[in-house]
N, C-alpha and C. Protein backbone atom coordinates (compact mmCIF):
# COMPACT_ATOMS: atom_id res chain seq x y z
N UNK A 1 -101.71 -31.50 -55.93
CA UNK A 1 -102.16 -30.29 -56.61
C UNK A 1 -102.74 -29.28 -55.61
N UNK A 2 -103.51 -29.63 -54.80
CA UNK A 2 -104.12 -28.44 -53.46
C UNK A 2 -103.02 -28.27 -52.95
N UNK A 3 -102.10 -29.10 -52.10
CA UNK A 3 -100.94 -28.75 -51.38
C UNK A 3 -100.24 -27.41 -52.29
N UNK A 4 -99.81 -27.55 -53.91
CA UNK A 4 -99.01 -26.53 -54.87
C UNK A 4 -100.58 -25.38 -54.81
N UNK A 5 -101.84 -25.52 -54.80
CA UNK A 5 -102.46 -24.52 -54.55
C UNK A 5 -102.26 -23.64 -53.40
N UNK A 6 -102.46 -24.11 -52.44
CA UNK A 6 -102.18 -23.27 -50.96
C UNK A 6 -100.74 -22.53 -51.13
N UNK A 7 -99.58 -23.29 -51.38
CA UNK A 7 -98.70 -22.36 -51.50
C UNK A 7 -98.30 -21.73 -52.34
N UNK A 8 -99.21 -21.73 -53.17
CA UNK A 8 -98.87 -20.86 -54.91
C UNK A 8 -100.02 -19.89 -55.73
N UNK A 9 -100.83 -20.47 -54.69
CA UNK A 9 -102.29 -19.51 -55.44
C UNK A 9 -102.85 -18.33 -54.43
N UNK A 10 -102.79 -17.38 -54.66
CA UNK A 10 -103.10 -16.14 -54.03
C UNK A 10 -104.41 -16.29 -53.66
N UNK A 11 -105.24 -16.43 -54.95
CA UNK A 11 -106.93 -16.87 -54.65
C UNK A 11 -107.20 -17.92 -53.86
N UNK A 12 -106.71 -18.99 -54.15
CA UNK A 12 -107.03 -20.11 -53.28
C UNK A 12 -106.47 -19.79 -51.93
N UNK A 13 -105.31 -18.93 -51.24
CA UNK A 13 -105.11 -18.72 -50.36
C UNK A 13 -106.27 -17.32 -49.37
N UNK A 14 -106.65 -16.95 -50.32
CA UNK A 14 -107.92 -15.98 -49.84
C UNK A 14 -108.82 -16.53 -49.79
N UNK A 15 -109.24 -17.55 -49.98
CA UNK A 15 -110.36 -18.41 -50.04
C UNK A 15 -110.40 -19.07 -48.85
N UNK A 16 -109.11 -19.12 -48.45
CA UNK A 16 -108.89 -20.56 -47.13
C UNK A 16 -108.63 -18.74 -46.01
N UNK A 17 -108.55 -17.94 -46.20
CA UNK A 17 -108.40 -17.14 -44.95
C UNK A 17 -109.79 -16.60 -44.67
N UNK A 18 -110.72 -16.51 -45.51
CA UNK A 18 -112.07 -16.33 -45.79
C UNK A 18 -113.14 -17.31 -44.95
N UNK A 19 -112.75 -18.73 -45.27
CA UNK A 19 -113.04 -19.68 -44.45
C UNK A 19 -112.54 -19.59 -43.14
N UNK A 20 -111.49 -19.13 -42.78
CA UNK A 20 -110.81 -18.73 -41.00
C UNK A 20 -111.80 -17.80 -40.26
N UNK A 21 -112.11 -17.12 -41.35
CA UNK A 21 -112.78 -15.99 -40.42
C UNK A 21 -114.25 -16.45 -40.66
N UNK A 22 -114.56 -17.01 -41.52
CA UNK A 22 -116.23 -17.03 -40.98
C UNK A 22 -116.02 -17.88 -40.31
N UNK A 23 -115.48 -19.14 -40.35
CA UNK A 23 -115.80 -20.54 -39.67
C UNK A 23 -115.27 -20.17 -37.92
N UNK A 24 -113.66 -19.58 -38.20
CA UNK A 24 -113.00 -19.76 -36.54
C UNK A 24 -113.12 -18.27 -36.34
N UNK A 25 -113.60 -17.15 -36.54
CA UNK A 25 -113.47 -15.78 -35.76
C UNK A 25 -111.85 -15.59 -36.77
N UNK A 26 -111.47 -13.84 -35.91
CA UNK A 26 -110.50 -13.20 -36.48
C UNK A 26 -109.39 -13.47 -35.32
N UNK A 27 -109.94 -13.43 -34.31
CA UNK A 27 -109.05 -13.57 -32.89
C UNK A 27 -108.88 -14.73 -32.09
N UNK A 28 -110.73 -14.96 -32.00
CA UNK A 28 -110.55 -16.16 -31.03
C UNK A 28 -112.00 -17.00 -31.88
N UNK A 29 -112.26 -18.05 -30.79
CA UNK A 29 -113.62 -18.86 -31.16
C UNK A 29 -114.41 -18.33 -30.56
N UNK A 30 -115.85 -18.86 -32.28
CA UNK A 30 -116.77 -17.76 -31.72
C UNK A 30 -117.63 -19.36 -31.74
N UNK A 31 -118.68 -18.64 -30.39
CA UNK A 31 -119.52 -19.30 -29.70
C UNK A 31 -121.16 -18.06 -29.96
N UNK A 32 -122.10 -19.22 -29.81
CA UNK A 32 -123.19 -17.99 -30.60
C UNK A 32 -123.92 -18.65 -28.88
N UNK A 33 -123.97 -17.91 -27.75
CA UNK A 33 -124.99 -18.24 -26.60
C UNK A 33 -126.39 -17.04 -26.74
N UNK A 34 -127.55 -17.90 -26.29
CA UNK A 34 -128.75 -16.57 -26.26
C UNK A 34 -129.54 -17.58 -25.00
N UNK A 35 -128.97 -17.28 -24.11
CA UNK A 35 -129.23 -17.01 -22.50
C UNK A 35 -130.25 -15.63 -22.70
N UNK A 36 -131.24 -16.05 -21.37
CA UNK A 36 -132.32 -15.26 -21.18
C UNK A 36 -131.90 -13.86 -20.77
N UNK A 37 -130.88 -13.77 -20.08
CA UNK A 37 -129.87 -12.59 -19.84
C UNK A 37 -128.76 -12.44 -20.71
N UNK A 38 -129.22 -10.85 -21.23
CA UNK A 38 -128.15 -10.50 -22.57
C UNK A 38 -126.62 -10.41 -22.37
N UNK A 39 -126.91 -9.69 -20.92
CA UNK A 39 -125.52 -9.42 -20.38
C UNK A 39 -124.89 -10.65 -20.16
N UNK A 40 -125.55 -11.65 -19.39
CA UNK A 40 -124.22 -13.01 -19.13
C UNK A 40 -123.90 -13.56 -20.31
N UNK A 41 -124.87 -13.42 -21.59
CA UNK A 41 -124.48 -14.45 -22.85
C UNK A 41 -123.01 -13.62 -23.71
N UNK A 42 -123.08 -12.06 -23.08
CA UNK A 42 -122.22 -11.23 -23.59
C UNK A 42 -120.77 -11.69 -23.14
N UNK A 43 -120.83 -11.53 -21.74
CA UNK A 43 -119.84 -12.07 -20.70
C UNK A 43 -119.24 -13.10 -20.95
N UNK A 44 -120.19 -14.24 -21.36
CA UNK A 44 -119.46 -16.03 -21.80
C UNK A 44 -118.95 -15.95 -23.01
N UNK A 45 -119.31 -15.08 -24.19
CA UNK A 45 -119.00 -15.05 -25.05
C UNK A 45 -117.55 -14.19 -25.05
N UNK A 46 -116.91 -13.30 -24.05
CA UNK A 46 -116.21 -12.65 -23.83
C UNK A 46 -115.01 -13.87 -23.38
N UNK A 47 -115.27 -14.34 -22.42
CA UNK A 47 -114.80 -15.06 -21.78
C UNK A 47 -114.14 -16.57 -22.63
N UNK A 48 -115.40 -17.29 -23.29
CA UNK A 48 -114.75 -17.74 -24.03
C UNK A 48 -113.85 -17.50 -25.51
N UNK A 49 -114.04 -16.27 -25.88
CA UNK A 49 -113.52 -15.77 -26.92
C UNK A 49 -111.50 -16.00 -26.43
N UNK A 50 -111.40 -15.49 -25.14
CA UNK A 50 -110.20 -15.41 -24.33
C UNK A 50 -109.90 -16.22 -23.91
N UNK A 51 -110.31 -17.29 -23.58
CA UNK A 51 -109.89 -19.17 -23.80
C UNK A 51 -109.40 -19.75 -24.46
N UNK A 52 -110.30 -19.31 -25.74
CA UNK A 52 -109.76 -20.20 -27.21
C UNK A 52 -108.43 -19.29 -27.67
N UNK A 53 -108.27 -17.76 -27.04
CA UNK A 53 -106.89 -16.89 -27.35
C UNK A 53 -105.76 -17.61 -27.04
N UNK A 54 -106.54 -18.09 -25.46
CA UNK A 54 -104.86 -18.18 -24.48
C UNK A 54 -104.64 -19.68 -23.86
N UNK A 55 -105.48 -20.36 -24.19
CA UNK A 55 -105.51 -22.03 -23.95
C UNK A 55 -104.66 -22.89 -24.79
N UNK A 56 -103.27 -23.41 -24.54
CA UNK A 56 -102.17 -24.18 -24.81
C UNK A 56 -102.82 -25.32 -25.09
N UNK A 57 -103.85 -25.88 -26.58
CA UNK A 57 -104.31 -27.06 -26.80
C UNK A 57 -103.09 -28.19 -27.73
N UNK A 58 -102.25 -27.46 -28.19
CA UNK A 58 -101.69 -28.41 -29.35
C UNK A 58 -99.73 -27.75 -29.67
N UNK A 59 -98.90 -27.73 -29.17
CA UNK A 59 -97.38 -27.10 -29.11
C UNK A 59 -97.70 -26.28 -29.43
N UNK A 60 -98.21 -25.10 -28.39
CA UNK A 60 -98.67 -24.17 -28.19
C UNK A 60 -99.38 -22.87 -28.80
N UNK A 61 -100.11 -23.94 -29.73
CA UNK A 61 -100.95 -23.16 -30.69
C UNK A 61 -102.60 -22.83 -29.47
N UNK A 62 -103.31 -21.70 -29.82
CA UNK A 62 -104.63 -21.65 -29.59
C UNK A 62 -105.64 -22.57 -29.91
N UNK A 63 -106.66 -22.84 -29.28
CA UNK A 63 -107.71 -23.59 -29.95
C UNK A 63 -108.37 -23.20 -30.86
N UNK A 64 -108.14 -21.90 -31.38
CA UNK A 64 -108.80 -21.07 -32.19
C UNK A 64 -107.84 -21.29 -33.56
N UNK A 65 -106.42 -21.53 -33.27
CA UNK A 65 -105.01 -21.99 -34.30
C UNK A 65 -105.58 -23.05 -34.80
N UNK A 66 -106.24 -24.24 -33.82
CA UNK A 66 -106.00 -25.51 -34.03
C UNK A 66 -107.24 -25.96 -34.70
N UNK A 67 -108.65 -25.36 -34.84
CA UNK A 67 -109.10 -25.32 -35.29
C UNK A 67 -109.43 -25.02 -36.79
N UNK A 68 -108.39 -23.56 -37.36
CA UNK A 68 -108.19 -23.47 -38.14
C UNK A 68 -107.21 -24.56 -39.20
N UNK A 69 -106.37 -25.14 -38.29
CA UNK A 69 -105.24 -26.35 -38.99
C UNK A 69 -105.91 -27.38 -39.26
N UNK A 70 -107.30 -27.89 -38.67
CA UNK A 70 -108.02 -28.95 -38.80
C UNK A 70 -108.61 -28.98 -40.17
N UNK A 71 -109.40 -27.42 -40.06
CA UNK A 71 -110.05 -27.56 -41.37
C UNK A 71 -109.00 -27.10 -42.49
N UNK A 72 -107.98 -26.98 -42.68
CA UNK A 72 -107.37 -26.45 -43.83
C UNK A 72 -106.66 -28.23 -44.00
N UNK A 73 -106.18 -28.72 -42.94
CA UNK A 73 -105.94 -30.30 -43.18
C UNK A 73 -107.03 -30.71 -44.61
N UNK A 74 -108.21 -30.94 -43.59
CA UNK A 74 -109.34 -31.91 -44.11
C UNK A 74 -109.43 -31.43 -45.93
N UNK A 75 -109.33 -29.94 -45.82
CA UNK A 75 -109.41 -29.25 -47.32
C UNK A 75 -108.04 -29.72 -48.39
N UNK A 76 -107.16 -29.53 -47.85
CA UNK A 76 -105.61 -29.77 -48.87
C UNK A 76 -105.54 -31.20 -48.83
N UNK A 77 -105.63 -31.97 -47.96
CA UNK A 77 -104.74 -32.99 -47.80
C UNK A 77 -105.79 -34.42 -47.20
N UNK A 78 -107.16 -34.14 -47.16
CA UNK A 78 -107.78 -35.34 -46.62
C UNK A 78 -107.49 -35.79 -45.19
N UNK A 79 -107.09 -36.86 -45.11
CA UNK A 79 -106.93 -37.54 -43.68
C UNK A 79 -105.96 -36.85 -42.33
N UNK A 80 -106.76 -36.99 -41.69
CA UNK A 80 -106.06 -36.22 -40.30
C UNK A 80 -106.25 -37.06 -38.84
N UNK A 81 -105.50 -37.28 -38.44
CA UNK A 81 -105.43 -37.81 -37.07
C UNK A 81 -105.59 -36.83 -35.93
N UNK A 82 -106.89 -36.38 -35.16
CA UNK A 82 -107.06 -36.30 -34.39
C UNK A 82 -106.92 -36.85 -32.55
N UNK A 83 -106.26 -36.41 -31.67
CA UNK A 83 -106.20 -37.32 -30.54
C UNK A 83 -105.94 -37.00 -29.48
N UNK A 84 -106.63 -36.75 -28.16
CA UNK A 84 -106.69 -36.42 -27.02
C UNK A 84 -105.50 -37.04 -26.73
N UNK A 85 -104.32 -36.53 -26.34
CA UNK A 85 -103.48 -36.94 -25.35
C UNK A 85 -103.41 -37.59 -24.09
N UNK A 86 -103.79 -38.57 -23.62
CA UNK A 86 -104.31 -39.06 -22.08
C UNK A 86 -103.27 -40.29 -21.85
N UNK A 87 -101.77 -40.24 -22.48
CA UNK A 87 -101.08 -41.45 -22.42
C UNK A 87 -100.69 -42.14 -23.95
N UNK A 88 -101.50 -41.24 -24.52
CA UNK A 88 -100.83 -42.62 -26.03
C UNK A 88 -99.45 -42.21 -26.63
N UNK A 89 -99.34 -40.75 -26.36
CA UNK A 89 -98.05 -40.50 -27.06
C UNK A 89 -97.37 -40.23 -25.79
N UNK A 90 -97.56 -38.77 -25.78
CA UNK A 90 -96.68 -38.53 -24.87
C UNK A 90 -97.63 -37.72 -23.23
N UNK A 91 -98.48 -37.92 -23.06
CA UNK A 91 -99.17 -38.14 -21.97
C UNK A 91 -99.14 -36.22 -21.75
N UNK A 92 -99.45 -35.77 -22.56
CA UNK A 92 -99.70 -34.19 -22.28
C UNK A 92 -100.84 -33.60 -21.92
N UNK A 93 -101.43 -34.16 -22.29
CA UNK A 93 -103.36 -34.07 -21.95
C UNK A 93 -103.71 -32.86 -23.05
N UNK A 94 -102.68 -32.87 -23.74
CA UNK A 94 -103.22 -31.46 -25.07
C UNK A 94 -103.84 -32.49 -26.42
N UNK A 95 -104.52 -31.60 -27.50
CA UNK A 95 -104.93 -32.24 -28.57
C UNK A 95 -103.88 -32.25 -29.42
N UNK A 96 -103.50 -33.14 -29.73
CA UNK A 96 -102.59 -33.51 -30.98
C UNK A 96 -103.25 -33.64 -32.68
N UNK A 97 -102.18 -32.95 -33.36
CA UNK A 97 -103.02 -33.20 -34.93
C UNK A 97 -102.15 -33.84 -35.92
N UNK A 98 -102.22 -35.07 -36.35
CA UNK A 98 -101.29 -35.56 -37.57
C UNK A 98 -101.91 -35.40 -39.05
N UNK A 99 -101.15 -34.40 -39.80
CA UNK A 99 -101.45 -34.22 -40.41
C UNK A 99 -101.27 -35.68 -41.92
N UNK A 100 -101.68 -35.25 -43.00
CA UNK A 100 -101.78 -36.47 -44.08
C UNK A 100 -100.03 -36.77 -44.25
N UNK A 101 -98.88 -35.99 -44.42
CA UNK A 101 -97.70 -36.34 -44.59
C UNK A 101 -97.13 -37.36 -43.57
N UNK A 102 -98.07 -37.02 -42.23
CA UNK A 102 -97.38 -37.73 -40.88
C UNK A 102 -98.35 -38.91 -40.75
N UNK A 103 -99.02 -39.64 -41.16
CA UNK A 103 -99.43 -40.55 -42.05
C UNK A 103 -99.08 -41.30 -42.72
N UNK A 104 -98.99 -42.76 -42.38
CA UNK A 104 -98.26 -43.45 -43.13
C UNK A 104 -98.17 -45.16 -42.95
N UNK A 105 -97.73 -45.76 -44.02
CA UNK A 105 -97.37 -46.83 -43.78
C UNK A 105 -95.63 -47.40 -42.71
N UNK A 106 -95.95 -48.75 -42.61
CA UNK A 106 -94.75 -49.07 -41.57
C UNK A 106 -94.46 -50.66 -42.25
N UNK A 107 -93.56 -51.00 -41.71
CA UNK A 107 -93.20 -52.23 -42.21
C UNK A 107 -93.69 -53.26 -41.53
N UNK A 108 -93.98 -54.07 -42.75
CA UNK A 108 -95.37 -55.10 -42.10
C UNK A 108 -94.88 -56.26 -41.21
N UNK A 109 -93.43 -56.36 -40.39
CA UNK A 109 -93.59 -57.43 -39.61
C UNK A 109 -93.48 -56.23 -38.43
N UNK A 110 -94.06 -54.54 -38.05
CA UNK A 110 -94.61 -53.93 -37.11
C UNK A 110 -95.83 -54.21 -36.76
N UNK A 111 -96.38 -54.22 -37.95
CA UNK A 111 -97.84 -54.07 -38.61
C UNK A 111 -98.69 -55.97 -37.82
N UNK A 112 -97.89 -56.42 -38.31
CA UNK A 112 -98.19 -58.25 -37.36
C UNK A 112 -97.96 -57.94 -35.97
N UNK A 113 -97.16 -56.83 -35.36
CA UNK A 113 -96.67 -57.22 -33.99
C UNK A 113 -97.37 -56.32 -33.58
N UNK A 114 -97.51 -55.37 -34.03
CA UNK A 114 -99.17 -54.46 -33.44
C UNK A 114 -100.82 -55.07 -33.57
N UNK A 115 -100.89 -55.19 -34.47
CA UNK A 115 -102.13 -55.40 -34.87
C UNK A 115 -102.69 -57.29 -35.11
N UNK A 116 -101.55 -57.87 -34.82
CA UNK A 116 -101.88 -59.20 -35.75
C UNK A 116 -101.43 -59.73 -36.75
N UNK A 117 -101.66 -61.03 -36.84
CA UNK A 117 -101.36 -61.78 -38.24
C UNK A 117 -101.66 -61.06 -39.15
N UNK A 118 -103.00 -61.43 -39.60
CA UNK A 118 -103.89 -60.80 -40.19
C UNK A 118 -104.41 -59.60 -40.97
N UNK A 119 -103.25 -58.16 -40.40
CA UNK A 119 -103.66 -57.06 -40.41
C UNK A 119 -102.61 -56.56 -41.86
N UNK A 120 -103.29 -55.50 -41.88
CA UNK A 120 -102.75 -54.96 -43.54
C UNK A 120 -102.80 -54.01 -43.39
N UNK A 121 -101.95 -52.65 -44.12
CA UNK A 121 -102.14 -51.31 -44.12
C UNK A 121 -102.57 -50.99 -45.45
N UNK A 122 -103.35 -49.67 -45.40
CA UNK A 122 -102.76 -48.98 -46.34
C UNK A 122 -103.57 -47.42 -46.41
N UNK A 123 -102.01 -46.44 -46.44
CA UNK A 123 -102.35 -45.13 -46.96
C UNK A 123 -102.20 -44.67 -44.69
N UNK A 124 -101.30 -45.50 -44.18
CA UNK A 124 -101.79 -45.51 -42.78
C UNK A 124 -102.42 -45.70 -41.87
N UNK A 125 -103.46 -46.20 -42.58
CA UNK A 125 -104.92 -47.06 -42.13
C UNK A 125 -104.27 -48.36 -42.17
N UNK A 126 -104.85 -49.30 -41.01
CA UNK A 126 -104.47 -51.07 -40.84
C UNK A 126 -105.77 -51.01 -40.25
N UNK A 127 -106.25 -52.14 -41.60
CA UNK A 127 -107.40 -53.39 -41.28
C UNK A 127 -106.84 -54.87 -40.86
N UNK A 128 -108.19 -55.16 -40.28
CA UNK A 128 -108.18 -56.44 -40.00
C UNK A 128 -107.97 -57.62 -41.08
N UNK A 129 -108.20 -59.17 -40.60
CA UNK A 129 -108.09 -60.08 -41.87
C UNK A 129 -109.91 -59.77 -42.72
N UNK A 130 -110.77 -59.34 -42.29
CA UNK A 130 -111.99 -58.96 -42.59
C UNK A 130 -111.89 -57.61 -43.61
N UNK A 131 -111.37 -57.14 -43.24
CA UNK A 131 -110.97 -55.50 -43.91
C UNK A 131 -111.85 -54.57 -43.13
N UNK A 132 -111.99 -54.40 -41.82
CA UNK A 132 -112.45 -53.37 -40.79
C UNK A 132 -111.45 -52.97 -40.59
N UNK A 133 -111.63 -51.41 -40.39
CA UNK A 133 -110.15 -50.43 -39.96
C UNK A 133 -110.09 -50.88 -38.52
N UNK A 134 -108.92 -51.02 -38.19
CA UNK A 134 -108.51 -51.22 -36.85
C UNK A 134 -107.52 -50.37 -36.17
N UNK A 135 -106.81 -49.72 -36.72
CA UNK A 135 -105.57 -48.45 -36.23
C UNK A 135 -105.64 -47.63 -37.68
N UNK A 136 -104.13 -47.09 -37.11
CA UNK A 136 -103.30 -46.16 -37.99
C UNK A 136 -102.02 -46.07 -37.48
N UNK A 137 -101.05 -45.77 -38.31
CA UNK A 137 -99.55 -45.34 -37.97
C UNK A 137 -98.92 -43.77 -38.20
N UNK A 138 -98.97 -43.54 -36.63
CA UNK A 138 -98.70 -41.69 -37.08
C UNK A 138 -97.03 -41.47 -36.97
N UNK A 139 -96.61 -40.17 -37.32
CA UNK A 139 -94.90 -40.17 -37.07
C UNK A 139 -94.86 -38.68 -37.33
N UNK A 140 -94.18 -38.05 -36.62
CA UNK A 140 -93.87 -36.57 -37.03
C UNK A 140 -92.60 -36.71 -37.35
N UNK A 141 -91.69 -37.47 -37.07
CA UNK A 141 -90.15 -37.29 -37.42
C UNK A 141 -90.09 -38.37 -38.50
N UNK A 142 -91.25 -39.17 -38.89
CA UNK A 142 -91.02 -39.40 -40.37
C UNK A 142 -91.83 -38.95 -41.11
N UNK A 143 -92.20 -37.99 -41.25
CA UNK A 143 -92.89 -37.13 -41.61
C UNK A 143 -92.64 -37.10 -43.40
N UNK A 144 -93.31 -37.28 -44.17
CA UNK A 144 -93.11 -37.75 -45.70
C UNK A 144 -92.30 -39.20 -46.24
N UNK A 145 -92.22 -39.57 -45.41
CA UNK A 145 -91.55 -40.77 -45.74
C UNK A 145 -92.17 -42.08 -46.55
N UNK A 146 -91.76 -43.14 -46.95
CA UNK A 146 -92.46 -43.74 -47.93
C UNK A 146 -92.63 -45.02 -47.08
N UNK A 147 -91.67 -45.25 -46.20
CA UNK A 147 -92.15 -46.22 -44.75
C UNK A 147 -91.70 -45.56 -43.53
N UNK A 148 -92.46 -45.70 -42.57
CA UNK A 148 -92.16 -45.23 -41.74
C UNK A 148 -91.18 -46.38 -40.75
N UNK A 149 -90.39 -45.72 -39.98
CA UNK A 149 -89.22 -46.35 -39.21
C UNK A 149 -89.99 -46.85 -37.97
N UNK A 150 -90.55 -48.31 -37.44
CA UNK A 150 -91.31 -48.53 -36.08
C UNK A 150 -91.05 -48.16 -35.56
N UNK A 151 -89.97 -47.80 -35.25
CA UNK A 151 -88.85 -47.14 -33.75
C UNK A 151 -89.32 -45.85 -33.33
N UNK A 152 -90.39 -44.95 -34.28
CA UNK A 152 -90.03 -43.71 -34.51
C UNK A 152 -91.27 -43.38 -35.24
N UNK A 153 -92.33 -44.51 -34.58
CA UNK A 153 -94.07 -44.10 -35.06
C UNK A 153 -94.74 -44.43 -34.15
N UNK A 154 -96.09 -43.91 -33.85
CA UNK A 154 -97.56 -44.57 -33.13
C UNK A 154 -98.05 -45.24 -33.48
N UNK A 155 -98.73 -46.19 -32.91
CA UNK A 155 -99.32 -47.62 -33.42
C UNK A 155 -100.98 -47.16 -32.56
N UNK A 156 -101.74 -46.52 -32.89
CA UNK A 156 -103.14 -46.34 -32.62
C UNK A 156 -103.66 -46.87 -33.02
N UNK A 157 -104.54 -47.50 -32.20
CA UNK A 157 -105.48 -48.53 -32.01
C UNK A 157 -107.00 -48.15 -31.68
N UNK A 158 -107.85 -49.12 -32.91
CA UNK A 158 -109.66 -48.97 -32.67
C UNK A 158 -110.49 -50.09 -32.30
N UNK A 159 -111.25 -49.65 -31.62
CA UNK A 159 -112.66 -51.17 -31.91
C UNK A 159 -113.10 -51.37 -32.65
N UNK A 160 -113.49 -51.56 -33.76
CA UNK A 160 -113.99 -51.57 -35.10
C UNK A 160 -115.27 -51.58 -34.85
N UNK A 161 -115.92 -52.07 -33.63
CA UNK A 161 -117.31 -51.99 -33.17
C UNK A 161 -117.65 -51.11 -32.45
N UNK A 162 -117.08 -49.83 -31.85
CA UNK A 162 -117.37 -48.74 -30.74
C UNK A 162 -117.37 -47.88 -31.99
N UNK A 163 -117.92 -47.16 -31.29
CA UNK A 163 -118.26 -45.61 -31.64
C UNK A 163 -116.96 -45.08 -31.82
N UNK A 164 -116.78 -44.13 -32.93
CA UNK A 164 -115.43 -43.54 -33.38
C UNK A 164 -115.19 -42.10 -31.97
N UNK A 165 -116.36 -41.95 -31.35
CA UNK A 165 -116.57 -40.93 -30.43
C UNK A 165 -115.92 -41.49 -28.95
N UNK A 166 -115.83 -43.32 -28.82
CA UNK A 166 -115.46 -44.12 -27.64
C UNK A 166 -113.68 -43.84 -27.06
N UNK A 167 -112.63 -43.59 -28.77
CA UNK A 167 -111.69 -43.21 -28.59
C UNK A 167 -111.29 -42.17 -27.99
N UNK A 168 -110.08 -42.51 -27.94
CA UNK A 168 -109.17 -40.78 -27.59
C UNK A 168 -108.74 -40.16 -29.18
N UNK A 169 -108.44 -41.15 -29.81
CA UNK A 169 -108.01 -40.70 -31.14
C UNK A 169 -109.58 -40.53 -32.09
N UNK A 170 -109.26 -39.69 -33.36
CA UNK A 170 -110.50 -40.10 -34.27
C UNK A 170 -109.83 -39.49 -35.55
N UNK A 171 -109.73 -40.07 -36.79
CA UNK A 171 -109.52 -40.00 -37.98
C UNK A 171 -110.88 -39.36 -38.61
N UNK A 172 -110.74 -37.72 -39.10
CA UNK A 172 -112.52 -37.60 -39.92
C UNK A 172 -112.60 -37.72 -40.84
């Protein structure tokens, strides 16, 4: 029903551009500095405003783009895969975002060979035999699918005991 809102409701779509601009700026990200000097807090704020413009964080959206895709995720669609690039996918060192469609279940003798005997999915989340989340299964090229193809997904992996902050990835 939110997904048929966003693309069908005028209001609800003014509502979510409303949220862009207070939350992420009109242009770039806004940063609020109050440095003892007016002029340098002016300057950083200049400076970073033109970072978040022209900084290649995510297939070549702005950080100021990607920010906005985060929170309109979390609003329509719930679950989002967040994840520093440093080797898990494809070693870009950019932020990656899976959205709730790219999300998903996989077939459970993946699900044993990733995670364990033990392990269970569901909704793209895999717990343990305890029921602690332990991964997720992301896929952009199966993107809506009702299982996802192993051949042709991520198998991300958690501590169930570290800090959700210890990862490269984080589900909010």
């Amino acid at each position: 029903m939110t997904r048929n809102a966003v693309r069908n409701s005028a209001t609800f779509n003014t509502i979510l551009k409303q949220m862009d601009y207070n939350v992420c700026g009109v242009k770039a990200g806004k940063v609020i500095l109050n440095f003892p000097d007016a002029d340098m807090s002016k300057e950083l704020q200049r400076l970073f405003a033109q970072f978040t413009r022209s900084a290649d964080f995510f297939d070549g959206l702005s950080f100021n783009a990607l920010l906005k895709l985060i929170l309109k995720t979390q609003l329509i669609g719930g679950d989002s895969v967040i994840l520093f690039d440093n080797g898990l996918i494809e070693d870009s060192g950019k932020l990656l975002v899976y959205e709730p469609d790219e999300i998903g279940n996989t077939t459970e003798d993946a699900i044993k060979a990733h995670f364990g005997a033990g392990a269970r999915q569901s909704l793209g989340k895999v717990y343990n035999s305890n029921g602690r989340w332990i991964g997720a299964v992301v896929s952009r090229s199966q993107r809506g699918q009702e299982v996802f193809d192993p051949k042709k997904s991520y198998f991300l992996h958690r501590d169930p005991d570290a800090s959700m902050f210890d990862s490269l990835w984080l589900m909010p």
